[in-house]
PDB file of N, CA and C in Angstrom:
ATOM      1  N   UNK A   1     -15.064 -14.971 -28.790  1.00  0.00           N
ATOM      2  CA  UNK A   1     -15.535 -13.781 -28.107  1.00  0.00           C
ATOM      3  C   UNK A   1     -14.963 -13.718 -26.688  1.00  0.00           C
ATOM      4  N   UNK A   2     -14.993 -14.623 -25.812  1.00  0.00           N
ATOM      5  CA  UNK A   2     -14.317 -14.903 -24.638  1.00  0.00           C
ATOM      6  C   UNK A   2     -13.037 -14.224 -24.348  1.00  0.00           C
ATOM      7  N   UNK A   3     -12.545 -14.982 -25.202  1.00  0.00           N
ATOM      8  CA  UNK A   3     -10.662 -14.452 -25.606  1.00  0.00           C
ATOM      9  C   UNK A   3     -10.673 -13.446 -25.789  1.00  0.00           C
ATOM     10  N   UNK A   4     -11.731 -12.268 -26.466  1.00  0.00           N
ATOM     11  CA  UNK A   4     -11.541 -11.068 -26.645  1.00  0.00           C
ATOM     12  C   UNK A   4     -11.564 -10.449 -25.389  1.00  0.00           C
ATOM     13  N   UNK A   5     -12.580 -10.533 -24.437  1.00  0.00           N
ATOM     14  CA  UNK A   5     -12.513 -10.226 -23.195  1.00  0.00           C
ATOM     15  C   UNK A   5     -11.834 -10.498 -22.454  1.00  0.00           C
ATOM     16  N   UNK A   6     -11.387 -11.656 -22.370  1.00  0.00           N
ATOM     17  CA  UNK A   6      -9.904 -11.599 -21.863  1.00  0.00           C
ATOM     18  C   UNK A   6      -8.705 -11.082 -21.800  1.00  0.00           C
ATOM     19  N   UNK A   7      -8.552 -10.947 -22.789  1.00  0.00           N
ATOM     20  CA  UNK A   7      -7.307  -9.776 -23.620  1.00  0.00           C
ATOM     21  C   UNK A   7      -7.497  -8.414 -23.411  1.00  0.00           C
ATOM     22  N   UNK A   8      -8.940  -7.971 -23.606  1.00  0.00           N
ATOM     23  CA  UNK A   8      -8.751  -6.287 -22.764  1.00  0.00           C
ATOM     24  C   UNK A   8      -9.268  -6.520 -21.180  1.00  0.00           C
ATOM     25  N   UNK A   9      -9.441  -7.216 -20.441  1.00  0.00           N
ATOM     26  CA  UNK A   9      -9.143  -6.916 -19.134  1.00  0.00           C
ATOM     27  C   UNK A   9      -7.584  -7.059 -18.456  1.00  0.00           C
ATOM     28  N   UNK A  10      -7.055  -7.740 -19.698  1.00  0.00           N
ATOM     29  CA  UNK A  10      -5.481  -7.957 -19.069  1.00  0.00           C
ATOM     30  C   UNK A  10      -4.710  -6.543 -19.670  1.00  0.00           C
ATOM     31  N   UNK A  11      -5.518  -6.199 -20.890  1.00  0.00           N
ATOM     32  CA  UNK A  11      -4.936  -4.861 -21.120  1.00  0.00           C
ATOM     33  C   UNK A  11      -5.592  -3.472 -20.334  1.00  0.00           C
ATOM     34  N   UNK A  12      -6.516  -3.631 -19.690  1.00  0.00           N
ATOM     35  CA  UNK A  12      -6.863  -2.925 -19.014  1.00  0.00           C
ATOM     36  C   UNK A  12      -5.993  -2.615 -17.831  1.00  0.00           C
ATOM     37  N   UNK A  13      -5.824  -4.021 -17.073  1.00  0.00           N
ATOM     38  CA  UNK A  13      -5.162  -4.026 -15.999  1.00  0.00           C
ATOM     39  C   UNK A  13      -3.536  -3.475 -16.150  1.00  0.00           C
ATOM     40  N   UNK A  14      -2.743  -3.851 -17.331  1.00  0.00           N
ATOM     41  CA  UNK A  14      -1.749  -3.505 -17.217  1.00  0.00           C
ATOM     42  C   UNK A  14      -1.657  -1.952 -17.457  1.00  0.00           C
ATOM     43  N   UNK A  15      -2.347  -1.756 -17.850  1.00  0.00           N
ATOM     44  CA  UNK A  15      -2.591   0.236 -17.960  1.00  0.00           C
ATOM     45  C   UNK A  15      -2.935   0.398 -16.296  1.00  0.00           C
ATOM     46  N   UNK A  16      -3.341  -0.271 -15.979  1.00  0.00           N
ATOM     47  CA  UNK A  16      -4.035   0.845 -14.552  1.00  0.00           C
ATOM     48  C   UNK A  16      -2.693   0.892 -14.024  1.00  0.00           C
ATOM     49  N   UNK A  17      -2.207  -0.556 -13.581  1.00  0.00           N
ATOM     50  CA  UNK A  17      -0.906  -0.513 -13.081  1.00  0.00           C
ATOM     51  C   UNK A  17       0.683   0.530 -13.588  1.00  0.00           C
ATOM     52  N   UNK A  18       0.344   0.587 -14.942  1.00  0.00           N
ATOM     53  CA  UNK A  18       0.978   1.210 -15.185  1.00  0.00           C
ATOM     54  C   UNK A  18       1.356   3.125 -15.384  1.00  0.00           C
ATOM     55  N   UNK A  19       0.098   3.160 -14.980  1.00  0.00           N
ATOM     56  CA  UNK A  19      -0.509   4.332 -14.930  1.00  0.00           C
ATOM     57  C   UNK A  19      -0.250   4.770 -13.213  1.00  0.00           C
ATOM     58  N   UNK A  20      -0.382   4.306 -12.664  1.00  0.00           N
ATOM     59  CA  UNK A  20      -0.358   4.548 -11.202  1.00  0.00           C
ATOM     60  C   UNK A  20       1.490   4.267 -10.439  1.00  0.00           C
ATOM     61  N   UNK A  21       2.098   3.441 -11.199  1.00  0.00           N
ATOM     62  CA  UNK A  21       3.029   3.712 -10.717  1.00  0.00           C
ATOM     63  C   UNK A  21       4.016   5.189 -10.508  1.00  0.00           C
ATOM     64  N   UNK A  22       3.571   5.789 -11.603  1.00  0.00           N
ATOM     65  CA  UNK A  22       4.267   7.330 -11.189  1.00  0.00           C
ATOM     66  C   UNK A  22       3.512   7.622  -9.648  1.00  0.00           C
ATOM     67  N   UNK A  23       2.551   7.403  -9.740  1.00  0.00           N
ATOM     68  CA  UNK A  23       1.775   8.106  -7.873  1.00  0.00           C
ATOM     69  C   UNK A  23       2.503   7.599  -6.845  1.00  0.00           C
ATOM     70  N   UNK A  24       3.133   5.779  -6.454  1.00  0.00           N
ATOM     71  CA  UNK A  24       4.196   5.864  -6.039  1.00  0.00           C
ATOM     72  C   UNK A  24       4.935   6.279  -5.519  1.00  0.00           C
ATOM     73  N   UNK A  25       5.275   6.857  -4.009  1.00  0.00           N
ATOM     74  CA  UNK A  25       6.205   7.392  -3.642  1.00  0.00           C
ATOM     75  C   UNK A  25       7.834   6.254  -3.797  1.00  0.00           C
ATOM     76  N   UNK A  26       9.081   6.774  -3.908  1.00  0.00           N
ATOM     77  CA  UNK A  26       9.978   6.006  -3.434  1.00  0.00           C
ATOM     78  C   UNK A  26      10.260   6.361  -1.924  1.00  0.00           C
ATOM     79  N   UNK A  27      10.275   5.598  -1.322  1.00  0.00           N
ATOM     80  CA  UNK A  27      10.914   6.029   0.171  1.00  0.00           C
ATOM     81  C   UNK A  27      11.956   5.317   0.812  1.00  0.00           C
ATOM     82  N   UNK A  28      12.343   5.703   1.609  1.00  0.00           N
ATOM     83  CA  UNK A  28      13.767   4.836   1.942  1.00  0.00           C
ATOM     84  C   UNK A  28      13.525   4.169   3.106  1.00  0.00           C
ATOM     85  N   UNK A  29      13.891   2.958   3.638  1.00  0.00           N
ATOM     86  CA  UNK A  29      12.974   1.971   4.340  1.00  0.00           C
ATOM     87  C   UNK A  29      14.538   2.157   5.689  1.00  0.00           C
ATOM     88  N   UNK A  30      15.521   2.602   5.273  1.00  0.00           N
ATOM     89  CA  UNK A  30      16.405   2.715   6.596  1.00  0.00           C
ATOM     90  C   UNK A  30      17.146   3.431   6.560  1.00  0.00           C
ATOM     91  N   UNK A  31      17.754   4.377   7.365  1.00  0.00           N
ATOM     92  CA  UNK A  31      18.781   5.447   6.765  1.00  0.00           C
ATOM     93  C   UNK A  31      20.133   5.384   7.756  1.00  0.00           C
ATOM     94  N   UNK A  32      21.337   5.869   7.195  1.00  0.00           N
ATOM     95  CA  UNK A  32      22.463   5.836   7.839  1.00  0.00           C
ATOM     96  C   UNK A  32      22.913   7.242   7.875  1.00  0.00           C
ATOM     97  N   UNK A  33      23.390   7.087   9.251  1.00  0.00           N
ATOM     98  CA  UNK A  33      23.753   8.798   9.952  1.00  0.00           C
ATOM     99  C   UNK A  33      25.407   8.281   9.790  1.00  0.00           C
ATOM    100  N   UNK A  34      26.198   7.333   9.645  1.00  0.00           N
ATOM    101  CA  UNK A  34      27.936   8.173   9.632  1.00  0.00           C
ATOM    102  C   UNK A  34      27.710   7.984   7.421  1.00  0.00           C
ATOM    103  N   UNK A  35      27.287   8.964   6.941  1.00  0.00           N
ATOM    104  CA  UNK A  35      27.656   9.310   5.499  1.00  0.00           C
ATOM    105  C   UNK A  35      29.279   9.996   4.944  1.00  0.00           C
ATOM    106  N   UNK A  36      30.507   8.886   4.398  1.00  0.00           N
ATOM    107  CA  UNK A  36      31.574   9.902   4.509  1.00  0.00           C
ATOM    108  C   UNK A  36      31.692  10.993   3.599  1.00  0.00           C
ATOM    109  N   UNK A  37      32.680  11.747   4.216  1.00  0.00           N
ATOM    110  CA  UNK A  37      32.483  13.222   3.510  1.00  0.00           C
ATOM    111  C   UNK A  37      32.430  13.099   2.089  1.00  0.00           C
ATOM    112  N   UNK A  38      33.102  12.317   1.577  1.00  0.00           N
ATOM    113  CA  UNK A  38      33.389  12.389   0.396  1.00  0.00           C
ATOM    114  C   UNK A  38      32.131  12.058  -0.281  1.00  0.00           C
ATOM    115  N   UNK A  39      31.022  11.594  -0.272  1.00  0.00           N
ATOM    116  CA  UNK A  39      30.192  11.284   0.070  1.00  0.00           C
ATOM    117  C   UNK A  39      29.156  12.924  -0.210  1.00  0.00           C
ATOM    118  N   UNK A  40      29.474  13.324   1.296  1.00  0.00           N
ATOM    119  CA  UNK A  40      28.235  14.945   1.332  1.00  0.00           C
ATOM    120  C   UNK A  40      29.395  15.871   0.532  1.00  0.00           C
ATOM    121  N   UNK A  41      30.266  15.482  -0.235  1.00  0.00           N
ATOM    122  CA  UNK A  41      30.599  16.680  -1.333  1.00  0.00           C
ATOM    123  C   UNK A  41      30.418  16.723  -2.047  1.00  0.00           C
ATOM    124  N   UNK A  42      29.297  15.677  -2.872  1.00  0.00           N
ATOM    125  CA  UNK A  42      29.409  15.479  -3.951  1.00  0.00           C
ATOM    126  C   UNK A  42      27.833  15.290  -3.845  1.00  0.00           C
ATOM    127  N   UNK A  43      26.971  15.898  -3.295  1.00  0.00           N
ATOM    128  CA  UNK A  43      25.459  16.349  -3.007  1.00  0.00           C
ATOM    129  C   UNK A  43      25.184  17.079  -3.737  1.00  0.00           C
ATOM    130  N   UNK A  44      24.245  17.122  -4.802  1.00  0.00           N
ATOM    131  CA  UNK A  44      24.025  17.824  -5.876  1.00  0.00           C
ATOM    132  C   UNK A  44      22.315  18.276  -5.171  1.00  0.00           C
ATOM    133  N   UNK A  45      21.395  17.989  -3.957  1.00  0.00           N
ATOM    134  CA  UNK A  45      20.241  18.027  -3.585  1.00  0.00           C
ATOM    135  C   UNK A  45      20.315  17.297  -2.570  1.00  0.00           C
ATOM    136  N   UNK A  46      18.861  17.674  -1.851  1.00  0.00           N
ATOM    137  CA  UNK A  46      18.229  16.702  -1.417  1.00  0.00           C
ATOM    138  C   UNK A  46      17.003  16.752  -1.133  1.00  0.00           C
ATOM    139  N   UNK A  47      16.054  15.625  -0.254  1.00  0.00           N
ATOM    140  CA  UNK A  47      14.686  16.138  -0.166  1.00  0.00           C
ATOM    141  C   UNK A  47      14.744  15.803   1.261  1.00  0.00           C
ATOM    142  N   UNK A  48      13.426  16.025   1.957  1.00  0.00           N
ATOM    143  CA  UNK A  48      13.137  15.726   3.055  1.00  0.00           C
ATOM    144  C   UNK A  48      12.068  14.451   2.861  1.00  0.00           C
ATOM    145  N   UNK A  49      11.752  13.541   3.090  1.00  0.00           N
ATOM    146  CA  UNK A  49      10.693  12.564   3.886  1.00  0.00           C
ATOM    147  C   UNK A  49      10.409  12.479   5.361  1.00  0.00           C
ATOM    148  N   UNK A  50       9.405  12.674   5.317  1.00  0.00           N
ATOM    149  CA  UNK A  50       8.269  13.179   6.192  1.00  0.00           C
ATOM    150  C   UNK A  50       7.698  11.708   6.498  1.00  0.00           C
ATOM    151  N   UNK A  51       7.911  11.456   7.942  1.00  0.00           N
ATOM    152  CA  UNK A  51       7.283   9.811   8.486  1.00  0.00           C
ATOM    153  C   UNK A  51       5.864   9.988   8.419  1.00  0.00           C
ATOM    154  N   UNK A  52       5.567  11.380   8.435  1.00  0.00           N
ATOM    155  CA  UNK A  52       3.539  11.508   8.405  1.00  0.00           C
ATOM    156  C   UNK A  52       2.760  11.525   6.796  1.00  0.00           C
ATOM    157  N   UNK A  53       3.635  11.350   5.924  1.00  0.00           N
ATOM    158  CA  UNK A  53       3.223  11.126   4.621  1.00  0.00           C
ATOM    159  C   UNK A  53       3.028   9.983   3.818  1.00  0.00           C
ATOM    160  N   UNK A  54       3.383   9.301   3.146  1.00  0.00           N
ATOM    161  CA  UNK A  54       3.437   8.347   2.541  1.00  0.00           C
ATOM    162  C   UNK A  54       4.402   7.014   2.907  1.00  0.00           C
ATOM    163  N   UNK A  55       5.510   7.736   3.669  1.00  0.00           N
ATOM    164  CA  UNK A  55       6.802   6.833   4.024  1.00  0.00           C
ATOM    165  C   UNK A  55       6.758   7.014   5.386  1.00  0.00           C
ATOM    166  N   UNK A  56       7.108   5.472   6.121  1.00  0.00           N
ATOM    167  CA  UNK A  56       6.937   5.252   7.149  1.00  0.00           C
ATOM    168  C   UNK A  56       7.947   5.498   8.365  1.00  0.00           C
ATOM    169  N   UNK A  57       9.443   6.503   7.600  1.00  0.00           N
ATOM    170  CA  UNK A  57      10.170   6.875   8.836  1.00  0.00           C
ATOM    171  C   UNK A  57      10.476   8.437   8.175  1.00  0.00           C
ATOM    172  N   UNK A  58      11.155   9.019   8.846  1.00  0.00           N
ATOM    173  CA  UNK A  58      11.467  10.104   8.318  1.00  0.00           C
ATOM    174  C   UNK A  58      13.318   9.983   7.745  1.00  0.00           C
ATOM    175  N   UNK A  59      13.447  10.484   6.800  1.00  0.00           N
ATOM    176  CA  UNK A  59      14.634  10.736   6.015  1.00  0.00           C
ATOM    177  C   UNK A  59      15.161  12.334   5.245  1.00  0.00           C
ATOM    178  N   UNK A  60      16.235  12.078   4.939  1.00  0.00           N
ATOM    179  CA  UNK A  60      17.235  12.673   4.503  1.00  0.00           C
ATOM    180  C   UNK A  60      17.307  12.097   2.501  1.00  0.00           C
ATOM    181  N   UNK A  61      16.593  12.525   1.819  1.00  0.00           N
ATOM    182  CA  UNK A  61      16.808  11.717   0.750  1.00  0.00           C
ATOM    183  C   UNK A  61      18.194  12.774   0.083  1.00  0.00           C
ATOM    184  N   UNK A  62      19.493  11.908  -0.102  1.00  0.00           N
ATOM    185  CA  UNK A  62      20.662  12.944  -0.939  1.00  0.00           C
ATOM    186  C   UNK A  62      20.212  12.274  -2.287  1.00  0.00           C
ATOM    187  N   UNK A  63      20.592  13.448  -3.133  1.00  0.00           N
ATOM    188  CA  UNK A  63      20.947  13.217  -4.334  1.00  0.00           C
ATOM    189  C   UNK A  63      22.203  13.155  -4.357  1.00  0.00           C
ATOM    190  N   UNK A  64      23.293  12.315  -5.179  1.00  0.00           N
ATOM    191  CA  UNK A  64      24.729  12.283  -4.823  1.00  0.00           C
ATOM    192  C   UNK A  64      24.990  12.257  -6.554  1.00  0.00           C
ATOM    193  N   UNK A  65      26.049  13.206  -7.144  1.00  0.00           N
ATOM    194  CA  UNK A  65      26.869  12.729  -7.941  1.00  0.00           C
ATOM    195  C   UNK A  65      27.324  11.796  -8.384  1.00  0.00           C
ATOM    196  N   UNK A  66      27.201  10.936  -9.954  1.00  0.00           N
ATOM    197  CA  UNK A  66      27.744   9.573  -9.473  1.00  0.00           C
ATOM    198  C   UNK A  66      27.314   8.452  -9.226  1.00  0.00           C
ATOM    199  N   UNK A  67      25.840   8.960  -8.405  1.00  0.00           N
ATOM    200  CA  UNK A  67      25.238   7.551  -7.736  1.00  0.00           C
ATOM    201  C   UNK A  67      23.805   7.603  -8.099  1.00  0.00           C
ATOM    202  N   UNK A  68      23.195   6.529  -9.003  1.00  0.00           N
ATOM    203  CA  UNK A  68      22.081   6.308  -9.689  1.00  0.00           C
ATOM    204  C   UNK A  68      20.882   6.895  -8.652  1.00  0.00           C
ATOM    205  N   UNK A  69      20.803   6.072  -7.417  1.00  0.00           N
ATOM    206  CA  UNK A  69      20.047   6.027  -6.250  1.00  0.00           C
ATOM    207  C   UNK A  69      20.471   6.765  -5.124  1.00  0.00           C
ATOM    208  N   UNK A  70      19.208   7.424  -4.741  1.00  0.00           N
ATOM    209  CA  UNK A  70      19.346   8.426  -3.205  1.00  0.00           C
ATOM    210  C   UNK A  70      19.762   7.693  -2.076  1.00  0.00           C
ATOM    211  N   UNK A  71      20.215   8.532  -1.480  1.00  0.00           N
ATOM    212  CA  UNK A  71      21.440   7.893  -0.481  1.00  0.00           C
ATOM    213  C   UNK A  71      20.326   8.130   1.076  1.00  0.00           C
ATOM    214  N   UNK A  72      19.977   7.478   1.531  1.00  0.00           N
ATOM    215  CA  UNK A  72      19.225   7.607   2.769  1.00  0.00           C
ATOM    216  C   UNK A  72      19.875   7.834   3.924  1.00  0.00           C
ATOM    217  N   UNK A  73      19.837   9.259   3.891  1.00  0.00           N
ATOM    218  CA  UNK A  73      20.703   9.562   5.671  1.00  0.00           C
ATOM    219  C   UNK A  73      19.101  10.400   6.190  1.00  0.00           C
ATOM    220  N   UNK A  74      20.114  10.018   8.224  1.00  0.00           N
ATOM    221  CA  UNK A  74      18.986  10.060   9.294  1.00  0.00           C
ATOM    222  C   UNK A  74      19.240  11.665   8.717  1.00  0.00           C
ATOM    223  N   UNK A  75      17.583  12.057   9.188  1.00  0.00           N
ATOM    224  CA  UNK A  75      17.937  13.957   9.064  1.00  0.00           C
ATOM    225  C   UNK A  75      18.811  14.507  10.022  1.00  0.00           C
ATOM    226  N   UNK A  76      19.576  14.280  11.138  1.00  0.00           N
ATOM    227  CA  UNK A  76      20.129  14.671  11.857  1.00  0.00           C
ATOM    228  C   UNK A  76      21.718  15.123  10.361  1.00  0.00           C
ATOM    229  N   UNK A  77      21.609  14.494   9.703  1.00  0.00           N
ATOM    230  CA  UNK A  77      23.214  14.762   8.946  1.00  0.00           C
ATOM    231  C   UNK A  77      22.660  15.918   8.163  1.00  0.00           C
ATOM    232  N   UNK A  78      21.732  16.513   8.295  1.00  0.00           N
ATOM    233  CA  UNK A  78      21.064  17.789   7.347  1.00  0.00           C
ATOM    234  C   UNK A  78      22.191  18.499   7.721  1.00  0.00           C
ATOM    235  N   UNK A  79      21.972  18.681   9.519  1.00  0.00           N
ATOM    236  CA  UNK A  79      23.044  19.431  10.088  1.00  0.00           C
ATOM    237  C   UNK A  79      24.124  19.556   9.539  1.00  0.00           C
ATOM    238  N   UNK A  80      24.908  19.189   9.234  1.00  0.00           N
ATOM    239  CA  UNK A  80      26.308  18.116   8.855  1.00  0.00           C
ATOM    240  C   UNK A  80      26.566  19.084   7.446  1.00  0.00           C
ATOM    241  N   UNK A  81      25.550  18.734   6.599  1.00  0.00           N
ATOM    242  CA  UNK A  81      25.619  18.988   4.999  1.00  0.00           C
ATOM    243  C   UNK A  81      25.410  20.535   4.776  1.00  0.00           C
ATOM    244  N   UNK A  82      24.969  20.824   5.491  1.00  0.00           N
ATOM    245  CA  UNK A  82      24.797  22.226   5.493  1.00  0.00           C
ATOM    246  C   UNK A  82      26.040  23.105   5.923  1.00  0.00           C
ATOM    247  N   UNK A  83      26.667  22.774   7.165  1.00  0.00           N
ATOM    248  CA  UNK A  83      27.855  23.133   7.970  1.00  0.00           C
ATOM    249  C   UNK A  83      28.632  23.001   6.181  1.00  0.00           C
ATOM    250  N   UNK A  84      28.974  21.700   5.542  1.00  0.00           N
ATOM    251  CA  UNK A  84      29.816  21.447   5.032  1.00  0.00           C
ATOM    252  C   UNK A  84      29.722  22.183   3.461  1.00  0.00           C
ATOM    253  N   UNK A  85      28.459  22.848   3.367  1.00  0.00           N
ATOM    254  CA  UNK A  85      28.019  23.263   2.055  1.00  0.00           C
ATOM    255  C   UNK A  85      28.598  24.794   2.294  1.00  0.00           C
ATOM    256  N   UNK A  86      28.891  25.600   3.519  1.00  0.00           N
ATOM    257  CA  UNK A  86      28.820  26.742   3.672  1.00  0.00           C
ATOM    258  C   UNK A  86      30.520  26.730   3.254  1.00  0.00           C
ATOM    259  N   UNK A  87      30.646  25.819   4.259  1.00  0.00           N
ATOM    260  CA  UNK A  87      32.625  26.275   4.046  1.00  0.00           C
ATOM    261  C   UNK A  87      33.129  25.735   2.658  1.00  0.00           C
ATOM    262  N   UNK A  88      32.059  24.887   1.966  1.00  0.00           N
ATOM    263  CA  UNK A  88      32.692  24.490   0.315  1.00  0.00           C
ATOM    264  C   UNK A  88      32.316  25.888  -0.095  1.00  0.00           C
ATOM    265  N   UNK A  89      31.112  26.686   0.070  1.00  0.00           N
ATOM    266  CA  UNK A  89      31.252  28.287  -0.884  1.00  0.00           C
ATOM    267  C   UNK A  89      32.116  28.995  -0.206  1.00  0.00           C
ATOM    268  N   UNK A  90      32.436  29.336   1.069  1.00  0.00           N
ATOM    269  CA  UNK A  90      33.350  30.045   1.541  1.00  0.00           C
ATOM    270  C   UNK A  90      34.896  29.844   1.149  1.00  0.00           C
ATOM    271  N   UNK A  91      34.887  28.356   0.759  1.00  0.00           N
ATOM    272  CA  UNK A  91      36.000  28.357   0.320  1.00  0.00           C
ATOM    273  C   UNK A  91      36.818  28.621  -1.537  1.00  0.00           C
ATOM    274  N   UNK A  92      35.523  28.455  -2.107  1.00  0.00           N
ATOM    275  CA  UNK A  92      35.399  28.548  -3.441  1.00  0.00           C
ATOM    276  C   UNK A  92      35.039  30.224  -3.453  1.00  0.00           C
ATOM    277  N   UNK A  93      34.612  31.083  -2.680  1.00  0.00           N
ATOM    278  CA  UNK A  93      34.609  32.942  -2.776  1.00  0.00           C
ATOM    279  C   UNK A  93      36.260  32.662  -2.130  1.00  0.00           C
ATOM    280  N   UNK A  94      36.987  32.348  -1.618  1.00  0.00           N
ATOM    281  CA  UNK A  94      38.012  32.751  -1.054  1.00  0.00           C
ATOM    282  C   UNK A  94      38.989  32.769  -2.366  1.00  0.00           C
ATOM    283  N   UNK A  95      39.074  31.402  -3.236  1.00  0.00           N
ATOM    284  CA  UNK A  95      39.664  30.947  -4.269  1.00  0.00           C
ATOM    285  C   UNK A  95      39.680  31.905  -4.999  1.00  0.00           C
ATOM    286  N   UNK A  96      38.472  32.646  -5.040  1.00  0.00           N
ATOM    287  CA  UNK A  96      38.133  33.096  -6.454  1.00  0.00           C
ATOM    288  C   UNK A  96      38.643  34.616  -6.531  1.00  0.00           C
ATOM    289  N   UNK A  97      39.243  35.006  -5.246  1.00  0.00           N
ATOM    290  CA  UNK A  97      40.053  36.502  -4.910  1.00  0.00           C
ATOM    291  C   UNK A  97      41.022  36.065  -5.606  1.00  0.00           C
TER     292      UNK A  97
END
């Protein structure tokens, strides 16, 4: 009988744990501001992290082409990706005359 109780509190436990890991945020624990271009061209997204939420600095989360894991740049390169997102469509409407 013992053993039985044993066995569902360990199955208990591995459900809770497993259950709660989706709640989990991922956050990025350091971020790098020189990202090379080649790099922000191939940005398929990104998110913002917020140092007042769950994660303890603020970030730039990229999604990158290619690359399993988000690429942690300082938000200052938002700037950057954006500049560089306008002249990739400006240059792809130019192409397309």
């Amino acid at each position: 009988m013992e053993l039985k109780v044993v066995f569902l509190i360990v199955c208990l436990c591995a459900l809770a744990v497993a259950s709660t890991e989706a709640g989990i945020h991922k956050c990025c624990i350091e971020t790098k501001q020189d990202i090379p271009i080649r790099i922000l061209q191939r940005v398929q997204g990104w998110s913002v992290q917020h140092s007042s939420g769950a994660c303890d600095i603020s970030a730039l989360m990229l999604r990158v082409k290619g690359i399993r894991k988000p690429v942690c740049a300082h938000p200052k390169v938002k700037e950057a990706l954006m500049m560089l997102m306008r002249r990739m469509k400006q240059k792809k409407q130019k192409d397309a005359y």
